[in-house]
Protein backbone atom coordinates (compact mmCIF):
# COMPACT_ATOMS: atom_id res chain seq x y z
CA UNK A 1 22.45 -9.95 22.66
CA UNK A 2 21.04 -10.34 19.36
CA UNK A 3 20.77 -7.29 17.14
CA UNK A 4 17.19 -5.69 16.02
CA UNK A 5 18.19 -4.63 12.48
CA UNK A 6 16.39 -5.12 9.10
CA UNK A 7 17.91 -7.85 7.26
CA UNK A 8 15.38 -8.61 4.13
CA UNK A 9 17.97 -6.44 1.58
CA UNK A 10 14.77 -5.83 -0.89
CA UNK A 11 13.51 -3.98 2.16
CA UNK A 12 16.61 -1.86 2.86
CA UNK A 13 16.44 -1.02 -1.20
CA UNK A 14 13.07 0.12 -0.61
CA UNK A 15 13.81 2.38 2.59
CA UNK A 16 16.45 3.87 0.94
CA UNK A 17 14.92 4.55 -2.02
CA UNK A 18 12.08 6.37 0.10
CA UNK A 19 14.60 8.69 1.89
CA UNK A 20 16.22 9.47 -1.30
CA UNK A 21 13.19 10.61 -3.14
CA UNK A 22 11.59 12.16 -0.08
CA UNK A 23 15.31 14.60 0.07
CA UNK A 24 14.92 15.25 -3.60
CA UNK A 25 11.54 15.74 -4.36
CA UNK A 26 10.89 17.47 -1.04
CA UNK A 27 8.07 15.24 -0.27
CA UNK A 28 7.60 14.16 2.99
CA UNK A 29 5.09 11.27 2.51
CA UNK A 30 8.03 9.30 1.34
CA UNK A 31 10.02 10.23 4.53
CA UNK A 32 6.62 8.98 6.67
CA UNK A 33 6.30 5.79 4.92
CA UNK A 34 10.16 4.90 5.26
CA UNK A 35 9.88 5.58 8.80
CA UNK A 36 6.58 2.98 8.90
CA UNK A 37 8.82 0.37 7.43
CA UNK A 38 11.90 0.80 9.59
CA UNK A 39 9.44 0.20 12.78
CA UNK A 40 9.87 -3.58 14.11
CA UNK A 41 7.69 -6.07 11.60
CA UNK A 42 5.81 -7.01 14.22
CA UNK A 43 3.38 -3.59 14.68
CA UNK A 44 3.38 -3.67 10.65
CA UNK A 45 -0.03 -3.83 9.77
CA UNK A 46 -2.53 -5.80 7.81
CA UNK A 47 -5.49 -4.22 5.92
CA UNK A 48 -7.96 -5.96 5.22
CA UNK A 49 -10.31 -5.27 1.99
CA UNK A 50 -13.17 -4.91 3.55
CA UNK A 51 -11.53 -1.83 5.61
CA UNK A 52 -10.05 -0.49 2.21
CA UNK A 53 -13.47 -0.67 0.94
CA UNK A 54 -15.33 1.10 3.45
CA UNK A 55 -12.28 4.15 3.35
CA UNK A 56 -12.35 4.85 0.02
CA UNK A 57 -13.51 6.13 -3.06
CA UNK A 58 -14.11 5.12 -7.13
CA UNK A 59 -10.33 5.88 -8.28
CA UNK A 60 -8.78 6.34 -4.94
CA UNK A 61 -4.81 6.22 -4.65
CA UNK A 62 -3.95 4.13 -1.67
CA UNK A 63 -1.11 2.97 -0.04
CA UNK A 64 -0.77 0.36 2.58
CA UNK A 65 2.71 0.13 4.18
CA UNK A 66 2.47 -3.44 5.00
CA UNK A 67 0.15 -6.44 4.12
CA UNK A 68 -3.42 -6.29 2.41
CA UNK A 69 -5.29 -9.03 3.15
CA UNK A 70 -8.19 -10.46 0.97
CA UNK A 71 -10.83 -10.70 3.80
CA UNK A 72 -14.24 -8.77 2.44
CA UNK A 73 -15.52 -7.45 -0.85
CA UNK A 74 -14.45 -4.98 -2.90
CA UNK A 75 -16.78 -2.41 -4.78
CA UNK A 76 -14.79 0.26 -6.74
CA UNK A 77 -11.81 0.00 -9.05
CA UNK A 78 -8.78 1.22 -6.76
CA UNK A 79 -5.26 1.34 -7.51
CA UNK A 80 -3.60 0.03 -4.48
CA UNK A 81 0.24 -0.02 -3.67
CA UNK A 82 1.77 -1.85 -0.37
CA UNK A 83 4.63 -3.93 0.65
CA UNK A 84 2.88 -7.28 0.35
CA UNK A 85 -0.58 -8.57 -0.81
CA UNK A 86 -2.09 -11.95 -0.30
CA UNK A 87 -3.20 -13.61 -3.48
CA UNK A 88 -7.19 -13.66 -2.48
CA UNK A 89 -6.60 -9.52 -2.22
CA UNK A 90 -4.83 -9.48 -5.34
CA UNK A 91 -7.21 -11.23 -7.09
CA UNK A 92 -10.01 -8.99 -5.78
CA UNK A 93 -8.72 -6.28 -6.72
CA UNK A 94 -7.77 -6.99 -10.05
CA UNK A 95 -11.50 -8.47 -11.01
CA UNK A 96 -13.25 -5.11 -9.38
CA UNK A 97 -10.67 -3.10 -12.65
CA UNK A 98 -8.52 -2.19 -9.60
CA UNK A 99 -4.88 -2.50 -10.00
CA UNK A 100 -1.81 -3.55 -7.52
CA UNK A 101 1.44 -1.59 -7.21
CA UNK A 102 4.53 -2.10 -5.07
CA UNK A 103 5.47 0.86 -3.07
CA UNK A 104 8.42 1.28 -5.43
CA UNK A 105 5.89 1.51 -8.83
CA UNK A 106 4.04 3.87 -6.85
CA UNK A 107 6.61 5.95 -6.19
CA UNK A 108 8.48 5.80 -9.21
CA UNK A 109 4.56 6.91 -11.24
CA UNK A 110 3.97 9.45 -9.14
CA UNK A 111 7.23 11.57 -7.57
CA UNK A 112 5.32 13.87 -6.00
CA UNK A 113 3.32 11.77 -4.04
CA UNK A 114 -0.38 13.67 -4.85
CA UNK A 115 -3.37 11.74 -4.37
CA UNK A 116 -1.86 9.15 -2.43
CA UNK A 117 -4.05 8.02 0.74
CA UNK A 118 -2.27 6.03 3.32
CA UNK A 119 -4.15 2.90 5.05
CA UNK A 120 -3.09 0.78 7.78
């Protein structure tokens, strides 16, 4: 029977790192999105812009655990942190003043987790 387990070790890091800050910041957002990531890849989901777009804000905070996709326009600088990001979203993002994070920068700039909103 083959075995259902994680095996992408820059991954694991990040899970880990998610529990560990979650325990000793007493934040449970980092908990929540660990959990997202230890689901099966397969139900990990993919945000589109144009979705990000219509959600937010001028300045938001979000964070996408998975994929953001570069399908649709962007209007407002954002600072966006997820797993992955193609390079049309990327691009977007950057030439609306936005910037792109991994989940790791994001956590590591803000401990406490305030502001963040979570897409996808």
């Amino acid at each position: 029977m083959k075995n259902n387990y994680k095996t992408n070790p820059r991954l694991l890091d990040l899970i880990s790192g998610l529990k560990e800050q979650s325990r000793e910041k007493q934040v449970p957002l980092w908990r929540d999105i660990a959990r997202r990531l230890e689901r099966p890849s397969r139900i990990t989901p993919e945000v589109n812009l144009s979705r990000i777009n219509r959600y937010t804000k001028d300045k938001d905070l979000i964070l996408v655990p998975g994929k953001v996709l570069g399908a649709g326009e962007l209007n407002h600088t954002l600072t966006v942190a997820a797993l992955n990001f193609s390079e049309g979203a990327r691009n977007k993002i950057i030439e609306a003043g936005g910037s792109c994070l991994s989940i790791k920068e994001l956590m590591e700039r803000n401990p406490e987790g305030s502001r963040v909103r979570i897409i996808g």
